[in-house]
N, C-alpha and C. Protein backbone atom coordinates (compact mmCIF):
# COMPACT_ATOMS: atom_id res chain seq x y z
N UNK A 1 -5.22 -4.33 -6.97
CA UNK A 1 -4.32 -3.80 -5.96
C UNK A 1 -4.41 -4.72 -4.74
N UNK A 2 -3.36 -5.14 -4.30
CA UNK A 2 -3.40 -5.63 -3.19
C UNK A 2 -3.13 -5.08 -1.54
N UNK A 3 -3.01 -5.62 -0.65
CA UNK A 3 -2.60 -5.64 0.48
C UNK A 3 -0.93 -5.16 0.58
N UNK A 4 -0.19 -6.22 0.21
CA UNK A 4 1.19 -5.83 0.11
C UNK A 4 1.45 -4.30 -0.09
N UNK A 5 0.86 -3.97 -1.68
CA UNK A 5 1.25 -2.17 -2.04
C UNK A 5 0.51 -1.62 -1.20
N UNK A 6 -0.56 -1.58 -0.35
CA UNK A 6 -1.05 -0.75 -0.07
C UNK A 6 -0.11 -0.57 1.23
N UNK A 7 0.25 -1.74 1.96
CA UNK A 7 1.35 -1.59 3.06
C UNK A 7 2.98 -1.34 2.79
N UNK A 8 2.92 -1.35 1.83
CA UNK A 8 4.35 -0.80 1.34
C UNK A 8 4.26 0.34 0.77
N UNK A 9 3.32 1.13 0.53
CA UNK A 9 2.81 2.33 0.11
C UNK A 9 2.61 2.98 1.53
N UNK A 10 2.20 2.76 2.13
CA UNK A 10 2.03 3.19 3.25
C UNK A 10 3.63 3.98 4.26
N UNK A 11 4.43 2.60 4.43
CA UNK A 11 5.65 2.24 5.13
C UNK A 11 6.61 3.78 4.16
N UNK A 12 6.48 3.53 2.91
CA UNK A 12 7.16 4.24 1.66
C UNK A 12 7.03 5.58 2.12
N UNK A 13 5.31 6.13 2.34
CA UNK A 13 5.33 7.65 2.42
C UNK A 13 5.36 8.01 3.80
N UNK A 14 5.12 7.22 4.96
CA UNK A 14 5.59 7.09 6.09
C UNK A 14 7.46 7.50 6.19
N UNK A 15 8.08 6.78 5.65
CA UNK A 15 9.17 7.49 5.41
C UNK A 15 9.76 8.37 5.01
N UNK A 16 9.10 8.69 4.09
CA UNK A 16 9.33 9.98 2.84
C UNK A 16 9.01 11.23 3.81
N UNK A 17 8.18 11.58 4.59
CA UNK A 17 7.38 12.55 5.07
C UNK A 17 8.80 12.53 6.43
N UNK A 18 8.52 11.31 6.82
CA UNK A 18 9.86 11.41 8.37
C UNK A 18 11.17 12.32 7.75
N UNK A 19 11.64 11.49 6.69
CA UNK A 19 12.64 12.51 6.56
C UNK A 19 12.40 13.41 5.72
N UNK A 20 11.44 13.34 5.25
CA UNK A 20 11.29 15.32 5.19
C UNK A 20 11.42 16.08 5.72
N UNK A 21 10.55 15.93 7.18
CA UNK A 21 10.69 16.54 8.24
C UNK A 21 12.26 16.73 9.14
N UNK A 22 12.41 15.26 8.98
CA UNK A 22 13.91 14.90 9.36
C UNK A 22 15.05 16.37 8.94
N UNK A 23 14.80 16.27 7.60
CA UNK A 23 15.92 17.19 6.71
C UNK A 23 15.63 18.81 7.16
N UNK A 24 14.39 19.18 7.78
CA UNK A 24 14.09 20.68 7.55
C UNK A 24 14.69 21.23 9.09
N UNK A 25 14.54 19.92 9.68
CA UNK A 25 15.25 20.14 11.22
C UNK A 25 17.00 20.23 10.90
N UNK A 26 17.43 19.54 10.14
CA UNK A 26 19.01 19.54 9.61
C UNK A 26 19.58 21.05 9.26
N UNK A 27 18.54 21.13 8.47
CA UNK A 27 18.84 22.55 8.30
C UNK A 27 18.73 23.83 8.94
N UNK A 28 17.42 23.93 9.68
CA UNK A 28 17.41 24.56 10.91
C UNK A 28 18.54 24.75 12.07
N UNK A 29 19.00 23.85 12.12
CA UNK A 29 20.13 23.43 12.68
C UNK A 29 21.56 23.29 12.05
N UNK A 30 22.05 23.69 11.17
CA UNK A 30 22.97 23.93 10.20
C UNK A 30 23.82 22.42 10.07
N UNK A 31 22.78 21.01 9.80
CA UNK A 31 23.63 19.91 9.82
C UNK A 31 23.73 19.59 8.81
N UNK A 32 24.81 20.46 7.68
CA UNK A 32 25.16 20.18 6.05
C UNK A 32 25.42 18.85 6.36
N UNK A 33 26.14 18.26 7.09
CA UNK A 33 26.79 16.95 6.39
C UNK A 33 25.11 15.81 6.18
N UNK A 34 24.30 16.15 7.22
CA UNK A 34 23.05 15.16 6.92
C UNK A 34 22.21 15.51 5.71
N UNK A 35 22.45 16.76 5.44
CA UNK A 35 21.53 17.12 4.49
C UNK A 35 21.23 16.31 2.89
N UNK A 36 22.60 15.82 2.25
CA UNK A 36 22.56 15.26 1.01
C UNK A 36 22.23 13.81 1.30
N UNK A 37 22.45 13.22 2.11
CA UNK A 37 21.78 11.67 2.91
C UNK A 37 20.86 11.27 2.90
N UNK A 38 20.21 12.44 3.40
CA UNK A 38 18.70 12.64 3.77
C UNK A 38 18.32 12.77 1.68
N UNK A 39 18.33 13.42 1.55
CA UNK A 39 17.97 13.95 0.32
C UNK A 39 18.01 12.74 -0.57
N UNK A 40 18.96 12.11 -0.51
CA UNK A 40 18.94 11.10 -1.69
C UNK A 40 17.91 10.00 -0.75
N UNK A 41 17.96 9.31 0.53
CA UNK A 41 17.17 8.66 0.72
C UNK A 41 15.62 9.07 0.60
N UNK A 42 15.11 10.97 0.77
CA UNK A 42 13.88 11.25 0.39
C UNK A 42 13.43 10.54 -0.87
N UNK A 43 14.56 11.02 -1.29
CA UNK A 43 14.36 10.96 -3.38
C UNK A 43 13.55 9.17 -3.72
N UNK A 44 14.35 8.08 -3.07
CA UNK A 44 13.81 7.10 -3.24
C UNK A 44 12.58 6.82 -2.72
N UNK A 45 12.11 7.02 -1.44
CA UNK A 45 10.48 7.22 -1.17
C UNK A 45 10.03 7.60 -1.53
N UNK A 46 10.22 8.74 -2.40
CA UNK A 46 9.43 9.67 -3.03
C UNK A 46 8.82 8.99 -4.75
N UNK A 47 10.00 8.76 -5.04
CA UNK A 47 9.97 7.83 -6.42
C UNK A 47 9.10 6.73 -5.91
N UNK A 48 9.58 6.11 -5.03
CA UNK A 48 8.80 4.55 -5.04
C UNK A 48 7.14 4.86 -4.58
N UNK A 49 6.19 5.66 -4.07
CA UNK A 49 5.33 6.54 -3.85
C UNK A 49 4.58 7.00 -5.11
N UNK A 50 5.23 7.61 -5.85
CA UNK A 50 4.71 7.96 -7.19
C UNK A 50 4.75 6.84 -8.17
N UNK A 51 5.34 5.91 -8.12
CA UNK A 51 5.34 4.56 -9.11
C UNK A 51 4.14 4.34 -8.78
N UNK A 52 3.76 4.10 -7.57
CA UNK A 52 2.96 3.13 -6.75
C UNK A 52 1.59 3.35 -7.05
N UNK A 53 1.35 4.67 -7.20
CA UNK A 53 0.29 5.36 -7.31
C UNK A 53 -0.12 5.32 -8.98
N UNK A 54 1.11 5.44 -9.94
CA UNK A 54 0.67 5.29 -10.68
C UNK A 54 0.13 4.35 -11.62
N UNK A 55 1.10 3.35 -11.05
CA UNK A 55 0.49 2.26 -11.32
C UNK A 55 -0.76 1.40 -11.06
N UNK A 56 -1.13 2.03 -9.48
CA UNK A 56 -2.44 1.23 -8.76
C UNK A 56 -3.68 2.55 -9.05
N UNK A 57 -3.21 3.54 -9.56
CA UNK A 57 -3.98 4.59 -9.61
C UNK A 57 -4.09 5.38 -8.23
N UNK A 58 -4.94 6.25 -7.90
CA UNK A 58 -5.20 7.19 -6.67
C UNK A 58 -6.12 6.62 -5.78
N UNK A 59 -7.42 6.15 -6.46
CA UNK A 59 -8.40 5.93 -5.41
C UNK A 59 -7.52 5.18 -4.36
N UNK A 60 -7.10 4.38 -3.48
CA UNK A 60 -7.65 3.89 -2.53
C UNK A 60 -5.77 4.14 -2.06
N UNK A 61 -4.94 4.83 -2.32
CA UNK A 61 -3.78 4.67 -2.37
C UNK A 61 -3.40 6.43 -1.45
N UNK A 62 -5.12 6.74 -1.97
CA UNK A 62 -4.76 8.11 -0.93
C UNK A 62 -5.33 8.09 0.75
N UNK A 63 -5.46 6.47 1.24
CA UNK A 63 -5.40 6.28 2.71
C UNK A 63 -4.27 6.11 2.83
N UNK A 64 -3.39 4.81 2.37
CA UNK A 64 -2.16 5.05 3.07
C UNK A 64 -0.83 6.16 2.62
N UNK A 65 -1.19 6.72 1.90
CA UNK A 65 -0.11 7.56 1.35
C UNK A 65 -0.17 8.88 2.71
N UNK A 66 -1.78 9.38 2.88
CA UNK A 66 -2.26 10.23 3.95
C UNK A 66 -1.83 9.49 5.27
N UNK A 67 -2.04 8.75 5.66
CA UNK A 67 -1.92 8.46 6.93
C UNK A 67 -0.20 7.97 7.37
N UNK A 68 0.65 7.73 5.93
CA UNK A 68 1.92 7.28 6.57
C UNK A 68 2.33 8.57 6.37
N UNK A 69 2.30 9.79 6.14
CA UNK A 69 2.73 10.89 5.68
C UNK A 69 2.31 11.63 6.97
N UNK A 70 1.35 11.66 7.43
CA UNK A 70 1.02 12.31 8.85
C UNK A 70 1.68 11.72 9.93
N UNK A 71 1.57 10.21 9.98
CA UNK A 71 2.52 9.58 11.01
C UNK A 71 3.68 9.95 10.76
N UNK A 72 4.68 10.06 9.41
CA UNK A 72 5.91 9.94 9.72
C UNK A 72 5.94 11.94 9.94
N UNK A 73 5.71 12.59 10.19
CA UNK A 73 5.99 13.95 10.35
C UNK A 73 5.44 14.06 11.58
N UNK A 74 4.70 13.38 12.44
CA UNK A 74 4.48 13.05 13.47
C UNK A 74 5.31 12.47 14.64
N UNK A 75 6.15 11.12 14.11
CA UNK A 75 7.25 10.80 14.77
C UNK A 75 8.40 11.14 14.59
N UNK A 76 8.79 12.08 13.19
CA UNK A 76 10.25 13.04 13.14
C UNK A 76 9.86 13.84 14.12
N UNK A 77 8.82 14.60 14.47
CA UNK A 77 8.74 15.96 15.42
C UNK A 77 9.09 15.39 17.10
N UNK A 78 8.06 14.18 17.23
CA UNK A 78 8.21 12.78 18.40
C UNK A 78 9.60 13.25 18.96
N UNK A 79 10.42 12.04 17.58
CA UNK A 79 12.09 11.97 17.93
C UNK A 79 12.89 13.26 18.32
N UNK A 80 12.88 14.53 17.32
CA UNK A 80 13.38 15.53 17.49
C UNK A 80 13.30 15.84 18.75
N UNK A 81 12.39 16.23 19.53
CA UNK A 81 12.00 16.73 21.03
C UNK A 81 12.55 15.81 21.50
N UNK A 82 13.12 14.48 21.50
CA UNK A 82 13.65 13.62 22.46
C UNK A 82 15.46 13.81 22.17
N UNK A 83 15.62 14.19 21.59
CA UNK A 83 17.21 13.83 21.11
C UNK A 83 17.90 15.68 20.91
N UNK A 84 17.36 16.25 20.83
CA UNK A 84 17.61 17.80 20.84
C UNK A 84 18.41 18.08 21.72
N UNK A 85 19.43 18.80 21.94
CA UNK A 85 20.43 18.95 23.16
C UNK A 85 19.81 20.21 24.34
């Protein structure tokens, strides 16, 4: 395993988690039209995340998977409070 997956593993669930978060605020907020957007771009982080893992296995893939997954639900909540009307 290298460097690269582990930072593109990282970046991957860093995203996945943002718009997770991203999408639950959409809905909270009744923004159907973002909702299927969101959803299909989850879907690909999510996929590329689980390849990643399975291929490199778990051990060392559950630092950055944990830490881009806390950051990105971290900076959806961030952004939200800044852009909220």
């Amino acid at each position: 395993m290298t460097t690269p997956v582990l930072a593109l593993t990282f970046v991957a669930s860093f995203a996945f988690v943002f718009l997770k978060a991203s999408q639950q605020l959409h809905v909270v907020h009744n923004q159907y039209l973002r909702v299927i957007p969101t959803s299909l771009a989850m879907a690909c982080m999510e996929v590329f995340v689980m390849a990643s893992v399975a291929k490199n296995g778990w051990g060392w893939m559950v630092v950055p998977v944990g830490l881009g997954a806390g950051l990105g639900c971290c900076a959806a909540m961030w952004l939200h409070s800044r852009t909220k009307p």
